[in-house]
PDB file of N, CA and C in Angstrom:
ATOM      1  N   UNK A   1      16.394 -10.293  -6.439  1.00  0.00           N
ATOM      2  CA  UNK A   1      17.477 -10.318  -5.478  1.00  0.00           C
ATOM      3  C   UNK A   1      16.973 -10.279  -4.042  1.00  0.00           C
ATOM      4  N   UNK A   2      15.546  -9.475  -3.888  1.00  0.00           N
ATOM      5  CA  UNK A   2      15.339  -9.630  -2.536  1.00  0.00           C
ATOM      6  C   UNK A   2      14.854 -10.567  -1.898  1.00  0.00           C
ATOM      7  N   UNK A   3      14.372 -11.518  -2.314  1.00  0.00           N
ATOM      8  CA  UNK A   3      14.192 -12.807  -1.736  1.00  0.00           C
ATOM      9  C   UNK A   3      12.648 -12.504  -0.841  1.00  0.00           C
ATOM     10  N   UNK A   4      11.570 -11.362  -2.204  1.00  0.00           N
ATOM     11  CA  UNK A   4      10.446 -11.028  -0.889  1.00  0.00           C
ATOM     12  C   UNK A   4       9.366 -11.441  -1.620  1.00  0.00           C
ATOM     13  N   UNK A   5       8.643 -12.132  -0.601  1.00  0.00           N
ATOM     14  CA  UNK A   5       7.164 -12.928  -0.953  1.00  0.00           C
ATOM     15  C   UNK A   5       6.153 -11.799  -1.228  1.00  0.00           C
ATOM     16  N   UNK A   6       6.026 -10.521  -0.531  1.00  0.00           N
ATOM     17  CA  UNK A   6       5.285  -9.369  -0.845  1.00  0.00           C
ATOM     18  C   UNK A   6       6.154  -7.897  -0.770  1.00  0.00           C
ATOM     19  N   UNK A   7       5.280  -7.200  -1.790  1.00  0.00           N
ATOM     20  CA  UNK A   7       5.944  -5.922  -1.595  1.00  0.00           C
ATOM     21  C   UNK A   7       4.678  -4.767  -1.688  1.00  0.00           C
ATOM     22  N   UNK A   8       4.938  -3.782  -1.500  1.00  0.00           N
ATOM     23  CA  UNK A   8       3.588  -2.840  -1.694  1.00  0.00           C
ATOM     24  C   UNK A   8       4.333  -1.324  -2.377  1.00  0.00           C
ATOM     25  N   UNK A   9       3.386  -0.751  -3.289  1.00  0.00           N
ATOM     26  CA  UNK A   9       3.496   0.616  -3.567  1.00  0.00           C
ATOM     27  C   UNK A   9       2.358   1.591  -3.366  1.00  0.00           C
ATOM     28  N   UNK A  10       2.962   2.652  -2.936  1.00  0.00           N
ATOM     29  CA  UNK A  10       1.810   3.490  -2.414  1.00  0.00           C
ATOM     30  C   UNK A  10       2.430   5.047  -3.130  1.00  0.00           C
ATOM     31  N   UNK A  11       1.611   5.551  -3.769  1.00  0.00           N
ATOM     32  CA  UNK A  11       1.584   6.763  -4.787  1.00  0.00           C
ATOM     33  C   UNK A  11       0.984   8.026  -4.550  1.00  0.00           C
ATOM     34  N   UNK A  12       1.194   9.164  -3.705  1.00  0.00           N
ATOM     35  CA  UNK A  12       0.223  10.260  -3.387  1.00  0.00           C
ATOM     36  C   UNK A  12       0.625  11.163  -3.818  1.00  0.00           C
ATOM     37  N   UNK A  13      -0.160  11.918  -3.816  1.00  0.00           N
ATOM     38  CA  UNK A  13       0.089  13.538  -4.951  1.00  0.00           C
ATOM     39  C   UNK A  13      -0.403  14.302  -3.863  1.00  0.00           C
ATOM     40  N   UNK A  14       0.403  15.993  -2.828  1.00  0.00           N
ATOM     41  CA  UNK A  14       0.014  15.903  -2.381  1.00  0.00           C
ATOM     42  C   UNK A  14       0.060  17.921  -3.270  1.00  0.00           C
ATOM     43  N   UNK A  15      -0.945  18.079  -3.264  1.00  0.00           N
ATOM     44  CA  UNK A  15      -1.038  19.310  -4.122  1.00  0.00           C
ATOM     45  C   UNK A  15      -0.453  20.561  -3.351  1.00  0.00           C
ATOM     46  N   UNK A  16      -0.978  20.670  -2.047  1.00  0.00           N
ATOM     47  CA  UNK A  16      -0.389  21.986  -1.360  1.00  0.00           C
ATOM     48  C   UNK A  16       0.988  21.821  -1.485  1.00  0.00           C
ATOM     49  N   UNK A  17       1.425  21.139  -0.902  1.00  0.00           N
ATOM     50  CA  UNK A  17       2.686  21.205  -0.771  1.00  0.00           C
ATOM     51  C   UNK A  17       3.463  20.718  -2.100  1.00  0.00           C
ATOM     52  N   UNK A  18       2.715  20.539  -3.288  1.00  0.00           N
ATOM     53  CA  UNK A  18       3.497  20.458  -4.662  1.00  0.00           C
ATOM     54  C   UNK A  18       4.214  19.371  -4.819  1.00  0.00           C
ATOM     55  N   UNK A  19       3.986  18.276  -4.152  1.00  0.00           N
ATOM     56  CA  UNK A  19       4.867  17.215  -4.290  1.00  0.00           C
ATOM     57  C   UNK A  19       3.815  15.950  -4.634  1.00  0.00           C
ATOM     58  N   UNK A  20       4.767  14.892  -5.365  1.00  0.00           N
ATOM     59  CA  UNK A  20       4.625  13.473  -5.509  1.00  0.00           C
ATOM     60  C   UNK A  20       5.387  12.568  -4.996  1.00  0.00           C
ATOM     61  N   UNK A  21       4.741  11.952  -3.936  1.00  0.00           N
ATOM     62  CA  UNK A  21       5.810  10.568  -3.203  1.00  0.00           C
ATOM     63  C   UNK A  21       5.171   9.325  -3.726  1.00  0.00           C
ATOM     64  N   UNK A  22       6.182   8.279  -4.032  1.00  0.00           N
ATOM     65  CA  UNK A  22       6.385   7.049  -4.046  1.00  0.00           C
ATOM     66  C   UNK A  22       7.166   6.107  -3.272  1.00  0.00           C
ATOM     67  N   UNK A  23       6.413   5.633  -2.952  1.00  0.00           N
ATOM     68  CA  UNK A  23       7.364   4.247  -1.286  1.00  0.00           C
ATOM     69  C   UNK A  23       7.154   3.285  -2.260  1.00  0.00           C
ATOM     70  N   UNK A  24       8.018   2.190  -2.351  1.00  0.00           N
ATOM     71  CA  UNK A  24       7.963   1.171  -2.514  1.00  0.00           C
ATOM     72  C   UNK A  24       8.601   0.428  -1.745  1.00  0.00           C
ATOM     73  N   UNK A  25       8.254  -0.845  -0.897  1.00  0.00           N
ATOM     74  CA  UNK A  25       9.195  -1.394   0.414  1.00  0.00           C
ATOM     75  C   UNK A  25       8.512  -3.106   0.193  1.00  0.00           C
ATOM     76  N   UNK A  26       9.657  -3.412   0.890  1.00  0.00           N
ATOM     77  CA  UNK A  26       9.006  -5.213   0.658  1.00  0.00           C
ATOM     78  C   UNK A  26       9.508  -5.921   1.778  1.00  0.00           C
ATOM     79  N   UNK A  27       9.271  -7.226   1.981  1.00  0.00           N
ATOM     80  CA  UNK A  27       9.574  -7.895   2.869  1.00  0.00           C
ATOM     81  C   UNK A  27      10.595  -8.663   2.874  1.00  0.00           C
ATOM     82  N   UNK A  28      11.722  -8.339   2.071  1.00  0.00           N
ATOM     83  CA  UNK A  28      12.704  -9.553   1.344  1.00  0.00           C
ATOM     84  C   UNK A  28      14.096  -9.494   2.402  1.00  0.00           C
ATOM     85  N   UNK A  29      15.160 -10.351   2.191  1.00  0.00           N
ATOM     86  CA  UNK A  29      15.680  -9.762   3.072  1.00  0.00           C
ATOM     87  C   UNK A  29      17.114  -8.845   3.418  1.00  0.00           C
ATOM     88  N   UNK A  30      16.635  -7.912   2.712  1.00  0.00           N
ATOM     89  CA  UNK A  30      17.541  -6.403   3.210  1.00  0.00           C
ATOM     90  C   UNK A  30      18.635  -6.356   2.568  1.00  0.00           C
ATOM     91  N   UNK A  31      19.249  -5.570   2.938  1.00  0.00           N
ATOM     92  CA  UNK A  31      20.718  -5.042   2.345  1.00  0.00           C
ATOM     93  C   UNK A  31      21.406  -4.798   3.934  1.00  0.00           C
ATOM     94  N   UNK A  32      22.685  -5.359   4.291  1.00  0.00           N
ATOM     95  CA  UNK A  32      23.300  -5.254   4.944  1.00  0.00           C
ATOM     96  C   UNK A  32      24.091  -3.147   4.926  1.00  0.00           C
ATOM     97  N   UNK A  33      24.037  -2.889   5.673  1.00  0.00           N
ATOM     98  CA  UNK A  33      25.027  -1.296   5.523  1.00  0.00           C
ATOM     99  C   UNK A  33      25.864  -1.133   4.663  1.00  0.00           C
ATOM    100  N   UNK A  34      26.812  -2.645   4.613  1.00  0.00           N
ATOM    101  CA  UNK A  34      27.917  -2.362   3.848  1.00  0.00           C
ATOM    102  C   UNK A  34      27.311  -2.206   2.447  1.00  0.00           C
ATOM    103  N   UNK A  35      26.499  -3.011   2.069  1.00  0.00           N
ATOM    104  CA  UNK A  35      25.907  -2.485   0.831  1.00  0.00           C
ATOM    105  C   UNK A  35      25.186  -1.302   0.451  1.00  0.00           C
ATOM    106  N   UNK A  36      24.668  -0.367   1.363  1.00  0.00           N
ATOM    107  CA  UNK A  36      24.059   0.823   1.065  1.00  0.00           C
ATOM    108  C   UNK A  36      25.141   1.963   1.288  1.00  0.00           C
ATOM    109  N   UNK A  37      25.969   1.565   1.685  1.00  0.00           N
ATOM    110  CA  UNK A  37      27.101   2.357   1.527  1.00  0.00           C
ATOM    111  C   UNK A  37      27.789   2.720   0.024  1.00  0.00           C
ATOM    112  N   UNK A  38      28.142   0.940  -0.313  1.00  0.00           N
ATOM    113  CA  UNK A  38      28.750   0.922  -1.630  1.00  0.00           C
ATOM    114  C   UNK A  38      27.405   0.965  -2.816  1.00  0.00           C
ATOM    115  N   UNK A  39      26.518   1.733  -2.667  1.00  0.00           N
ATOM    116  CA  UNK A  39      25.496   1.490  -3.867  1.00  0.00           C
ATOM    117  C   UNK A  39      25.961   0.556  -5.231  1.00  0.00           C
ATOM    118  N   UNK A  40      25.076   0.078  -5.604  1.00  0.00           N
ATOM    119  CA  UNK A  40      24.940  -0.773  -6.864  1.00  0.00           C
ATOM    120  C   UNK A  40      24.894   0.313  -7.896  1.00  0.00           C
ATOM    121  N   UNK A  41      24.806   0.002  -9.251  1.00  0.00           N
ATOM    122  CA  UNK A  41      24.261   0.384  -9.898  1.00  0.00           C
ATOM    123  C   UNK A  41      22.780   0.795  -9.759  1.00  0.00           C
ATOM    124  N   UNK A  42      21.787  -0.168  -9.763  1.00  0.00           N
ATOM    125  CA  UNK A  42      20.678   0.221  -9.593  1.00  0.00           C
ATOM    126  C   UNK A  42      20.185   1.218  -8.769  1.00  0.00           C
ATOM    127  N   UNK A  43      20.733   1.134  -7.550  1.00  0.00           N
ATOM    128  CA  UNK A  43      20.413   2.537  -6.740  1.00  0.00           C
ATOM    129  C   UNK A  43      20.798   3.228  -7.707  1.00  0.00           C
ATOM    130  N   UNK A  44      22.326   3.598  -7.847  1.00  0.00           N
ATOM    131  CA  UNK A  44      22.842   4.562  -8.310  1.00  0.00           C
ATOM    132  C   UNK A  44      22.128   5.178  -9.635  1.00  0.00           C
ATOM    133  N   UNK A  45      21.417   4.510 -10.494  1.00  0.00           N
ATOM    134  CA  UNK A  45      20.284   5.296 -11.841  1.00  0.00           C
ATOM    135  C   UNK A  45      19.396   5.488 -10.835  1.00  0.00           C
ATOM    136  N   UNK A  46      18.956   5.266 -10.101  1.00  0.00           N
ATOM    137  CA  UNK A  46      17.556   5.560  -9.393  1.00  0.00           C
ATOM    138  C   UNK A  46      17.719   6.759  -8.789  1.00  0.00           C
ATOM    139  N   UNK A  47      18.835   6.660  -7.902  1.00  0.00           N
ATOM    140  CA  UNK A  47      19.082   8.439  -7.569  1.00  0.00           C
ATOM    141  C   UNK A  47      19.377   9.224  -8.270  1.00  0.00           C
ATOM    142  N   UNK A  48      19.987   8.921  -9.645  1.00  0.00           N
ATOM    143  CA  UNK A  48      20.109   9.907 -10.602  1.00  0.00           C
ATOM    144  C   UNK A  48      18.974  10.108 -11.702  1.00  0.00           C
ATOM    145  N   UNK A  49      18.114   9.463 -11.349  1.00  0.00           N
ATOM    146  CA  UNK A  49      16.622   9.840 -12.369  1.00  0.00           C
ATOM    147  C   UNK A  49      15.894  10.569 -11.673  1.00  0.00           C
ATOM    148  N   UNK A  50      15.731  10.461 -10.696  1.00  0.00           N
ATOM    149  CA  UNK A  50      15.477  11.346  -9.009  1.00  0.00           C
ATOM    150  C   UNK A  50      15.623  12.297  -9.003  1.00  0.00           C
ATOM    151  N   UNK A  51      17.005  12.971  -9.286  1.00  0.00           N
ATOM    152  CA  UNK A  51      18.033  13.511  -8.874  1.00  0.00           C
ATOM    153  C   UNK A  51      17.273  14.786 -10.445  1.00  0.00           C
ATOM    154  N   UNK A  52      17.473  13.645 -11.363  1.00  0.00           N
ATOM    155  CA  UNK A  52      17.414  14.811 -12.806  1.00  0.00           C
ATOM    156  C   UNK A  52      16.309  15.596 -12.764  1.00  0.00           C
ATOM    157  N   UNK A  53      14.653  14.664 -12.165  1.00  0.00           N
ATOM    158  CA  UNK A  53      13.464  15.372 -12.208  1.00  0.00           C
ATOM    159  C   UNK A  53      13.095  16.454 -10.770  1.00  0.00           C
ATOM    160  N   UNK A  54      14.769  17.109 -10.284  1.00  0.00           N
ATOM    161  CA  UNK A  54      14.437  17.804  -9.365  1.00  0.00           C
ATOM    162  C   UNK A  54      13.851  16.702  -7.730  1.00  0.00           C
ATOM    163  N   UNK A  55      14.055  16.029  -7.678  1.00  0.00           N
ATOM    164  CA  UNK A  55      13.478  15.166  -6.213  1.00  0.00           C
ATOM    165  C   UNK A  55      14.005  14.612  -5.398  1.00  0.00           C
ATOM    166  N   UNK A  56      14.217  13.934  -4.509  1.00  0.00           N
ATOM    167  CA  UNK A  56      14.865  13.722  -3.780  1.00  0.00           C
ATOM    168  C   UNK A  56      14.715  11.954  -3.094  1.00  0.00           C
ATOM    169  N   UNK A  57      15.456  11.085  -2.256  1.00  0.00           N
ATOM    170  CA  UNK A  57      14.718   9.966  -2.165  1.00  0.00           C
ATOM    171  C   UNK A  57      15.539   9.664  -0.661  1.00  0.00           C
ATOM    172  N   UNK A  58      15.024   8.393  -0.307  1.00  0.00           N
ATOM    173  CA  UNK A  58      15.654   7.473   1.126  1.00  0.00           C
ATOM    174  C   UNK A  58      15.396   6.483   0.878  1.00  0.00           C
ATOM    175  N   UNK A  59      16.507   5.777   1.595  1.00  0.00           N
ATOM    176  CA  UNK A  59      15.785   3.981   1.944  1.00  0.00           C
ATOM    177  C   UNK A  59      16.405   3.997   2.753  1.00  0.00           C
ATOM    178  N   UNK A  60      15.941   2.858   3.195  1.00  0.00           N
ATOM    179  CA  UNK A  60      15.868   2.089   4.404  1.00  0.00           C
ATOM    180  C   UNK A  60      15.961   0.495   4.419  1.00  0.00           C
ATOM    181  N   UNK A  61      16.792   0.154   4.701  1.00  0.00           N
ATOM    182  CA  UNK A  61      16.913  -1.519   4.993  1.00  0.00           C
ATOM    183  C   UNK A  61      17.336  -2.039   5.903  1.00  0.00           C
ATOM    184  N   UNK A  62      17.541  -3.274   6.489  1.00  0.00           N
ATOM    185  CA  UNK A  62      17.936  -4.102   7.523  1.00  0.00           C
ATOM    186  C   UNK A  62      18.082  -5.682   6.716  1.00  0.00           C
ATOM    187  N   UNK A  63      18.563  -6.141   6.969  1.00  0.00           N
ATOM    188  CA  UNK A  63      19.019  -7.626   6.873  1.00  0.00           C
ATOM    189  C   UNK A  63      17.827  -8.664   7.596  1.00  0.00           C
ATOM    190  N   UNK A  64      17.018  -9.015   7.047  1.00  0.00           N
ATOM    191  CA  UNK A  64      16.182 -10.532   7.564  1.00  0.00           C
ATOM    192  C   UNK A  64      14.885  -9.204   7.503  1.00  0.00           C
ATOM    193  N   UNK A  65      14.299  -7.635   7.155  1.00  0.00           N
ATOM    194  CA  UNK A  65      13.096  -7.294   7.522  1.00  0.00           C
ATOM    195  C   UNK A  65      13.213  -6.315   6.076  1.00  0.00           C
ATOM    196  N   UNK A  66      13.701  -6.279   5.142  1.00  0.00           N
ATOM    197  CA  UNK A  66      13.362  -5.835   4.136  1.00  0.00           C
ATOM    198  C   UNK A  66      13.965  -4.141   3.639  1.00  0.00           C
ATOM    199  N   UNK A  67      13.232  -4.110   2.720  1.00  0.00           N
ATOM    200  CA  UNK A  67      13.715  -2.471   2.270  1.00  0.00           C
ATOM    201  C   UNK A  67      12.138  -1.338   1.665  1.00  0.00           C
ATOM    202  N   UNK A  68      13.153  -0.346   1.965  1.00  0.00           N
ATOM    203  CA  UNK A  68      11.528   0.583   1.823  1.00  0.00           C
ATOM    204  C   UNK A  68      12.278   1.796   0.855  1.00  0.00           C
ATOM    205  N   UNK A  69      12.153   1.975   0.132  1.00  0.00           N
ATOM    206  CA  UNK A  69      12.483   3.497  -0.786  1.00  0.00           C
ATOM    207  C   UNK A  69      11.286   4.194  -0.689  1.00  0.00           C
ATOM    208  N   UNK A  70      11.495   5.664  -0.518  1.00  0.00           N
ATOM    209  CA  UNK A  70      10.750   6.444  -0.696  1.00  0.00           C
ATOM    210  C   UNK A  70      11.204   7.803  -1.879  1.00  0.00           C
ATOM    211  N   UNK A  71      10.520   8.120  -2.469  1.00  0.00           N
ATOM    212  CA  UNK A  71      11.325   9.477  -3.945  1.00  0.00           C
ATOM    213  C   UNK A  71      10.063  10.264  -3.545  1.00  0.00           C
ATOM    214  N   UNK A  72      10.551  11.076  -3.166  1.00  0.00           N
ATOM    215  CA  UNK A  72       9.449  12.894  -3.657  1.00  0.00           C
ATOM    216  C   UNK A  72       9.875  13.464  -4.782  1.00  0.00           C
ATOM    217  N   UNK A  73       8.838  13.897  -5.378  1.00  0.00           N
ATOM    218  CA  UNK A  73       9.050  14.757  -6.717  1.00  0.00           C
ATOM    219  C   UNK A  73       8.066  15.828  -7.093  1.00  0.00           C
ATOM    220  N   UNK A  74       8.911  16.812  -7.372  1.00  0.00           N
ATOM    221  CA  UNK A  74       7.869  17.662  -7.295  1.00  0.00           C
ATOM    222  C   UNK A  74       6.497  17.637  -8.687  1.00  0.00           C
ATOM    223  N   UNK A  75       5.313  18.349  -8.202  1.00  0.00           N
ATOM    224  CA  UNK A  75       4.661  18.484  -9.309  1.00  0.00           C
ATOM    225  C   UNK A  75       5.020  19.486 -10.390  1.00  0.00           C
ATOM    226  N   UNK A  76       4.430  19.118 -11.361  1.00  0.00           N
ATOM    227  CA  UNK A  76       4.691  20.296 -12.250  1.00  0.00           C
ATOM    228  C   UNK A  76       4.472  21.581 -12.330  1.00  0.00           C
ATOM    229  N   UNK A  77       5.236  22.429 -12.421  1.00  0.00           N
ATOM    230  CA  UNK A  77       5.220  24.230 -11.919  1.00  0.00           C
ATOM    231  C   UNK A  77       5.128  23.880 -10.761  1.00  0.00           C
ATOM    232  N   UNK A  78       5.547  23.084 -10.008  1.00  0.00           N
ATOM    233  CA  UNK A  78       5.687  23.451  -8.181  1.00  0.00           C
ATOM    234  C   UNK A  78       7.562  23.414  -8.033  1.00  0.00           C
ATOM    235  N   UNK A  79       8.065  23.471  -8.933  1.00  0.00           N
ATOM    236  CA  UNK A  79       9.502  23.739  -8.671  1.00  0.00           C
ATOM    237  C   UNK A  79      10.084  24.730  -8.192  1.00  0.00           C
ATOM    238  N   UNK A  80       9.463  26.301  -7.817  1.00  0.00           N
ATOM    239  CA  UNK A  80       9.730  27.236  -7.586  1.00  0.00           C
ATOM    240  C   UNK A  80       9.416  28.543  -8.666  1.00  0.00           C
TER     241      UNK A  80
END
């Protein structure tokens, strides 16, 4: 759907602070507001798989420059 020639993922574990982030963002072109407003489905399991393993997420898009998700999650026994 995004119409992107490249995309990149970047995966860090960052131990002190007990967390795991994943960005994934591409160059395709975007989601207008009105659509991140009305989530799809697909967001919508994505924040709720997110959501189940305790973590949290963002994106970010624009129209003609792409989209970027980011999910933190915590490590294991770093839940509190």
């Amino acid at each position: 759907h995004a119409e992107a020639s490249e995309a990149w993922v970047t995966l860090t574990a960052n131990d002190p602070a007990g967390t795991l982030r994943l960005e994934v963002r591409d160059n395709g072109r975007g989601l207008p507001p009105a659509h991140q407003r009305q989530a799809g489905l697909g967001l919508i399991g994505m924040r709720e798989r997110v959501a189940s393993m305790g973590g949290h997420w963002s994106m970010q898009s624009k129209p003609g420059e792409g989209t970027q998700i980011i999910v933190w999650l915590p490590l294991s026994g770093s839940e509190g």
